[in-house]
C-alpha atoms as a PDB file:
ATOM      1  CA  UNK A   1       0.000   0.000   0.000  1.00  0.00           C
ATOM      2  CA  UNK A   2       1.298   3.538  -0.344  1.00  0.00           C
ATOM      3  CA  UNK A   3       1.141   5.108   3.026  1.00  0.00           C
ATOM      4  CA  UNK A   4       0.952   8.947   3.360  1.00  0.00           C
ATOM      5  CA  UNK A   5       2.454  10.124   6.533  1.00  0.00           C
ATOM      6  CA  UNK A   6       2.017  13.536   8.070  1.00  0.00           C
ATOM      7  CA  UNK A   7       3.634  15.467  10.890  1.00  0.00           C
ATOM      8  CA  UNK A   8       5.926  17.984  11.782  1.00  0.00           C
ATOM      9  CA  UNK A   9       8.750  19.907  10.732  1.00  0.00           C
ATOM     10  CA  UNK A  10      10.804  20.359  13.638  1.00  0.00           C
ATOM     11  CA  UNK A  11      12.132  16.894  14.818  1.00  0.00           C
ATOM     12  CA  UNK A  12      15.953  16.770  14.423  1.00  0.00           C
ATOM     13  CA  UNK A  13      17.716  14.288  14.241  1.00  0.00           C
ATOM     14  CA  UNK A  14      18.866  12.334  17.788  1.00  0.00           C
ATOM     15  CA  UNK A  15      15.741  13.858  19.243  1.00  0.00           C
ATOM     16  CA  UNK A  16      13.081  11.196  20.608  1.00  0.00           C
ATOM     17  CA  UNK A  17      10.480  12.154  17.790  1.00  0.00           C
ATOM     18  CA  UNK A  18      12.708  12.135  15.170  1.00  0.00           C
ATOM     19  CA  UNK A  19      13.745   8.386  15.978  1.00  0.00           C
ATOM     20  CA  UNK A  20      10.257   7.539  16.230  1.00  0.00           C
ATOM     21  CA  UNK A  21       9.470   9.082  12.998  1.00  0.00           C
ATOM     22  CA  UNK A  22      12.237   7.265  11.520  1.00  0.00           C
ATOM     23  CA  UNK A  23      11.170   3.833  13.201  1.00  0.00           C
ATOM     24  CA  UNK A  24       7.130   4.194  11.826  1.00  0.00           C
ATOM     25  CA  UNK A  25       9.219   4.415   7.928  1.00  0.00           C
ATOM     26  CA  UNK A  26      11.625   1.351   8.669  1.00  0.00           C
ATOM     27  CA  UNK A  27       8.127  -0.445   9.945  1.00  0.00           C
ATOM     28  CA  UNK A  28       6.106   0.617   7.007  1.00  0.00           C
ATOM     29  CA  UNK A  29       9.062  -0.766   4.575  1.00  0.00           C
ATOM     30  CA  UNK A  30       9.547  -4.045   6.067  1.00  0.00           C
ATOM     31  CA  UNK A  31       6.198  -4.516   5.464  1.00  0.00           C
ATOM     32  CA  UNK A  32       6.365  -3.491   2.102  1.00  0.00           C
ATOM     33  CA  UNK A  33       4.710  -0.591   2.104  1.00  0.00           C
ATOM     34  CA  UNK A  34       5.466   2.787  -0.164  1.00  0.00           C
ATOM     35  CA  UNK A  35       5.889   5.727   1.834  1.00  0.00           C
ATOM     36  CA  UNK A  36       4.513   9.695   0.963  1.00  0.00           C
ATOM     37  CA  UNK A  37       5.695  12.423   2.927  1.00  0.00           C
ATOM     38  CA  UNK A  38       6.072  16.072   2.531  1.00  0.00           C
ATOM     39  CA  UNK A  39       9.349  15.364   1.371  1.00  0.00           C
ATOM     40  CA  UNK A  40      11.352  17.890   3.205  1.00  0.00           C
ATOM     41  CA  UNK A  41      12.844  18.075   7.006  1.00  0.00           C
ATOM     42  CA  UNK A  42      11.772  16.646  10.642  1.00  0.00           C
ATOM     43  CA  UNK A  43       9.376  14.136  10.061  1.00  0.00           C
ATOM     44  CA  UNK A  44       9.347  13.677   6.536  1.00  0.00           C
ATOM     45  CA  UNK A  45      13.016  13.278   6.677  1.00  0.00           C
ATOM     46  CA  UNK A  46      13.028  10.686   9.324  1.00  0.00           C
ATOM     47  CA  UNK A  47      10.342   8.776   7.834  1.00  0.00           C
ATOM     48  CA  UNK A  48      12.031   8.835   4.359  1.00  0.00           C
ATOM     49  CA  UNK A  49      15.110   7.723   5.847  1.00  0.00           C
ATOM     50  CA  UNK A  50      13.889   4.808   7.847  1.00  0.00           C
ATOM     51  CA  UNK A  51      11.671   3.523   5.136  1.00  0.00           C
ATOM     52  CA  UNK A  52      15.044   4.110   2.368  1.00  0.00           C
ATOM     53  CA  UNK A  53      17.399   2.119   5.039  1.00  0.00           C
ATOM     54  CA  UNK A  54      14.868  -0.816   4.760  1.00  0.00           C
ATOM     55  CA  UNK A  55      14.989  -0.932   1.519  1.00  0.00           C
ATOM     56  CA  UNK A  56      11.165   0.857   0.614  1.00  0.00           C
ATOM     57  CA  UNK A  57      10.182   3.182  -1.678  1.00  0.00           C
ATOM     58  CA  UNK A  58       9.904   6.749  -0.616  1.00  0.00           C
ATOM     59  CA  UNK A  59       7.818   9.255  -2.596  1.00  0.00           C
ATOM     60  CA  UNK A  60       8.360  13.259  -1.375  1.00  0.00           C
ATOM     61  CA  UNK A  61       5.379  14.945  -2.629  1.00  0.00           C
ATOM     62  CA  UNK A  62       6.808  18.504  -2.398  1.00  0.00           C
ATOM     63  CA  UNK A  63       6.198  21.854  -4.021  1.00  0.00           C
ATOM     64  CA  UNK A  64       7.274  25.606  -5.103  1.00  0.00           C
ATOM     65  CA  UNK A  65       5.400  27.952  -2.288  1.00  0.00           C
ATOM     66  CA  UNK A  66       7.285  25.493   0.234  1.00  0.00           C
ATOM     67  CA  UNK A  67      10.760  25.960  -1.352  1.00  0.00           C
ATOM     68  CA  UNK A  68      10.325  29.231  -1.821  1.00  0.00           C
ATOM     69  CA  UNK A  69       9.047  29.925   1.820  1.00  0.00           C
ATOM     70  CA  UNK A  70      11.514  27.942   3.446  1.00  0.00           C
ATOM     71  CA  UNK A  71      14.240  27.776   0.732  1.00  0.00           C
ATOM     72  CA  UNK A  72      14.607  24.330   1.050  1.00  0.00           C
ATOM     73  CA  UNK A  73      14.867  21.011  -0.958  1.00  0.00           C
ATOM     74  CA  UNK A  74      13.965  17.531  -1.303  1.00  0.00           C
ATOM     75  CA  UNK A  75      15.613  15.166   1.719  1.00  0.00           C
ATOM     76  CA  UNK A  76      18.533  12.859   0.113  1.00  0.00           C
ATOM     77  CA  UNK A  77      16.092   9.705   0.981  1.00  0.00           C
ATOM     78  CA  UNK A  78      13.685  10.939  -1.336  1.00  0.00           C
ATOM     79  CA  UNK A  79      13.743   8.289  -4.202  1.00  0.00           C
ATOM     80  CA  UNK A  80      10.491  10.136  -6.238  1.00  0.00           C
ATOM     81  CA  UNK A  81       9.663  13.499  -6.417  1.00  0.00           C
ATOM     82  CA  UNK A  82       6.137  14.609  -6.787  1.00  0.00           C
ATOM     83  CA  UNK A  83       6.504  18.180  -7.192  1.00  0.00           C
ATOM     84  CA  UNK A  84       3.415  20.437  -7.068  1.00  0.00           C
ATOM     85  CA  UNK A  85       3.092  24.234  -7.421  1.00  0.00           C
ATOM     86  CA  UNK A  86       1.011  24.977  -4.373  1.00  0.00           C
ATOM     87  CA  UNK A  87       0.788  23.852  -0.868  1.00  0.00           C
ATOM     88  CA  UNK A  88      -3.222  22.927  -1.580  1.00  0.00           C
ATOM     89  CA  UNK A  89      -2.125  20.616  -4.575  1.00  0.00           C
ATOM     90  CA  UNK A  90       0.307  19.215  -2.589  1.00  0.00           C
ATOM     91  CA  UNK A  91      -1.865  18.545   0.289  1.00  0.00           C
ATOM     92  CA  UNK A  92      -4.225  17.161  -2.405  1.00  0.00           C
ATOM     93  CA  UNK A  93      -1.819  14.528  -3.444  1.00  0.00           C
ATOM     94  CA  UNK A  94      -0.857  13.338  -0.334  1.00  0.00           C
ATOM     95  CA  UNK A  95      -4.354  12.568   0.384  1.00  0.00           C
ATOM     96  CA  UNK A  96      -5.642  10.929  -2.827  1.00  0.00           C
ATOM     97  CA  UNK A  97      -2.644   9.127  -3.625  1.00  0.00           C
ATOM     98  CA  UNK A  98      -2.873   6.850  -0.462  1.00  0.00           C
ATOM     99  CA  UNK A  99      -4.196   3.685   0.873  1.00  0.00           C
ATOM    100  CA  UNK A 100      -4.146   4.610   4.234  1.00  0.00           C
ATOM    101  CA  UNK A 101      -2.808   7.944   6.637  1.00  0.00           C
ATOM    102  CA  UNK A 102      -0.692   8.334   9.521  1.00  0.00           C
ATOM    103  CA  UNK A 103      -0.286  11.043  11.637  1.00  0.00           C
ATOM    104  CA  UNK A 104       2.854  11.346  13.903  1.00  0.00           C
ATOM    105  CA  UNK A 105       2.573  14.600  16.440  1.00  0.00           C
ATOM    106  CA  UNK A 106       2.920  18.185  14.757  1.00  0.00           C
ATOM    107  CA  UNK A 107       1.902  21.749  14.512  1.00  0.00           C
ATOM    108  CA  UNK A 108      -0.491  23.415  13.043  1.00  0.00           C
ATOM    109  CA  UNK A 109       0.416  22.372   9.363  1.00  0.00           C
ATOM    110  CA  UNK A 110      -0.081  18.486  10.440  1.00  0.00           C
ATOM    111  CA  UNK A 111      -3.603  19.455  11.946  1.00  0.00           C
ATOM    112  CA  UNK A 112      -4.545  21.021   8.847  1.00  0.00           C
ATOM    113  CA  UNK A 113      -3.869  17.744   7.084  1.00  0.00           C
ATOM    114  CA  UNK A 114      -5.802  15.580   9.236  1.00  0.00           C
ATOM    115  CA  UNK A 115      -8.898  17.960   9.415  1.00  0.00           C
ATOM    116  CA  UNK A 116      -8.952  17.786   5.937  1.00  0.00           C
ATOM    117  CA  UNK A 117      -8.395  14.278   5.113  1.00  0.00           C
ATOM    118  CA  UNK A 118     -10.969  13.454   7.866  1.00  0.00           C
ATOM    119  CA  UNK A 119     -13.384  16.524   6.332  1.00  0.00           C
ATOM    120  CA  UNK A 120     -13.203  14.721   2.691  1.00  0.00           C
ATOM    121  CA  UNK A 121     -14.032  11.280   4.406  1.00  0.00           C
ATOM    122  CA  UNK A 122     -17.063  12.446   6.078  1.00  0.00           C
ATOM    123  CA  UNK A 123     -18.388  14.363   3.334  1.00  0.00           C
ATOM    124  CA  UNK A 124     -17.325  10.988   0.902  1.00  0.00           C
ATOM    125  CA  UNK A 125     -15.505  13.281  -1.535  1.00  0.00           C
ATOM    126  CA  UNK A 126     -13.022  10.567  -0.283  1.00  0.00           C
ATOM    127  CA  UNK A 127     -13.541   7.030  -0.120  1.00  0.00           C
ATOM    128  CA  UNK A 128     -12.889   6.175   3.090  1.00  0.00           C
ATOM    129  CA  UNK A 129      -9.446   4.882   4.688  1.00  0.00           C
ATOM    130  CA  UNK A 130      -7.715   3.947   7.391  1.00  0.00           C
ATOM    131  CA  UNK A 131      -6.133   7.969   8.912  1.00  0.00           C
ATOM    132  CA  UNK A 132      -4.000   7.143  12.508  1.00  0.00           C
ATOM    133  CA  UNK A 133      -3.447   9.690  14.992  1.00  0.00           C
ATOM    134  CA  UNK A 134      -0.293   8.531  16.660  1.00  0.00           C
ATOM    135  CA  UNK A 135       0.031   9.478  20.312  1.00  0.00           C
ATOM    136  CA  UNK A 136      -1.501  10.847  23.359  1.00  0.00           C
ATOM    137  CA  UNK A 137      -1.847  14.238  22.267  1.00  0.00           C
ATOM    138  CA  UNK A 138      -3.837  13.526  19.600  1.00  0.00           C
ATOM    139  CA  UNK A 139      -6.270  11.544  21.365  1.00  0.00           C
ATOM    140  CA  UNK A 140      -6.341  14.347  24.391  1.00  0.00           C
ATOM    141  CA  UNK A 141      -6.929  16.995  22.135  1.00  0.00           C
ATOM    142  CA  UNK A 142      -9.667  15.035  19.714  1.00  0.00           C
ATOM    143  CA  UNK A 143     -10.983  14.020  23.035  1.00  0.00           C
ATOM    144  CA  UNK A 144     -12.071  17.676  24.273  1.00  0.00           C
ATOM    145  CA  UNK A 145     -12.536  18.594  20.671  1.00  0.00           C
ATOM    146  CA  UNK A 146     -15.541  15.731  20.845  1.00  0.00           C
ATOM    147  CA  UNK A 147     -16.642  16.658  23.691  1.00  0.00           C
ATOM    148  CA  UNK A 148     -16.894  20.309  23.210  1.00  0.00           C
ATOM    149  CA  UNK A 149     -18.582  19.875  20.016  1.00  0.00           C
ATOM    150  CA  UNK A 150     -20.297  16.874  20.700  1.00  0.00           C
ATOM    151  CA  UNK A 151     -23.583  17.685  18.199  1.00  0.00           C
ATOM    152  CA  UNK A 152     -21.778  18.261  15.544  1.00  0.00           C
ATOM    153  CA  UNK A 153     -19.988  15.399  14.853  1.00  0.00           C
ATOM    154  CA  UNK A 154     -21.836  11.777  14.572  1.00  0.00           C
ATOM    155  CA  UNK A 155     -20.493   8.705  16.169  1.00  0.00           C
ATOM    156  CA  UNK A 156     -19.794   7.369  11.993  1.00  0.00           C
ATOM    157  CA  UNK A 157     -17.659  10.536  11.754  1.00  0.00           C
ATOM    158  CA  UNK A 158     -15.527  10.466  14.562  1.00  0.00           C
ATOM    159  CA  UNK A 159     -15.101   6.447  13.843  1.00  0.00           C
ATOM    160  CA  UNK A 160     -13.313   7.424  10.990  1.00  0.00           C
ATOM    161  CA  UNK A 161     -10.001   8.629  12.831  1.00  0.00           C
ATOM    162  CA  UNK A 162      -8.070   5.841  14.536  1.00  0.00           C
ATOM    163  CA  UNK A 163      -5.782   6.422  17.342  1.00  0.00           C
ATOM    164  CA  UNK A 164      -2.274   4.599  18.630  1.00  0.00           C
ATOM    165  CA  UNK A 165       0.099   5.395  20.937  1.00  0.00           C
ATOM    166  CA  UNK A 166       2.541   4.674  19.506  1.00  0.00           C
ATOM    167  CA  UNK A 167       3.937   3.392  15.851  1.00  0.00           C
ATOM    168  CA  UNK A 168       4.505  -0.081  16.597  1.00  0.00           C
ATOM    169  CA  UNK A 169       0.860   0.071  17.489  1.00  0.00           C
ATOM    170  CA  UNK A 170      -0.237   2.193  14.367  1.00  0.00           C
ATOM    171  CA  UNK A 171       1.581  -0.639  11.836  1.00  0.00           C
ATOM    172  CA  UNK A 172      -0.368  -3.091  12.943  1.00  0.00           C
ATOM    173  CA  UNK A 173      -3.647  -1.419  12.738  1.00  0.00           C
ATOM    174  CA  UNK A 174      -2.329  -0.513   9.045  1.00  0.00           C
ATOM    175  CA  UNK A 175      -1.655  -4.293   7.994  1.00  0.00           C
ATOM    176  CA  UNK A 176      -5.267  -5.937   9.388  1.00  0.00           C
END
């Protein structure tokens, strides 16, 4: 399956979540499993590096605004480059051209994804798929987000976010 993983820029490497990160891409490639990421730093990195060091594929779905905002480039584990003009169509690919989602913990750029991953599920614009939220502050924050808002989201929409604590756990869910 080609697995789209989302999550944050910041991770370096050494640092807890960027080990993590890079375990969830060795996981996903043992198992034979393509990788999509954002294709630059952090996560992305880590997750393209893992899943290149086990021998996967690793597709970087990147694009101009990002390189031009950042003045950055494609990570070195990158082995395809989907380049895309804006962040929307880049967003856009990650989401269409996957079996399944995971999210790993991030900022506001990684909530953005899920929301609208999750929004596209519920209003079947996507067919639905497995989307992961990996970790406890996920499920916290979905938690009082549920129960805050509790009569405006359905029992079949909230059942269409999954949540692990950790990747190990998130795999698994993945592969049954």
């Amino acid at each position: 399956m080609n697995i789209t993983v989302f999550g944050g820029a910041q991770p370096k490497e050494g640092t807890a979540a960027y080990e993590e990160a890079r375990e969830l891409g060795k996981l996903l490639a043992e198992r034979g499993h393509a990788v999509l990421t954002g294709g630059y730093m952090g996560t992305m990195e880590a997750v393209s590096r893992g899943a290149s060091e086990a021998g996967g594929h690793v597709i970087g779905v990147t694009c101009i605004d990002i390189e031009e905002w950042r003045g950055s480039a494609p990570n070195q584990w990158v082995k395809e480059e989907r380049r895309k003009k804006s962040l929307i169509e880049r967003l856009q690919a990650l989401i269409e051209g996957c079996d399944a989602a995971i999210a790993l913990p991030g900022g506001a750029g990684t909530l953005a994804e899920i929301s609208l991953m999750w929004n596209l599920m519920i209003v079947e614009s996507l067919p639905p798929r497995p989307l992961t939220l990996i970790g406890s502050g996920w499920q916290s924050t979905f938690d009082q987000f549920f129960n805050e808002f509790d009569t405006y989201m359905p029992v079949h929409q909230r059942e269409l976010l999954y949540f692990a604590e950790d990747v190990k756990t998130a795999v698994e869910k993945i592969n049954k």
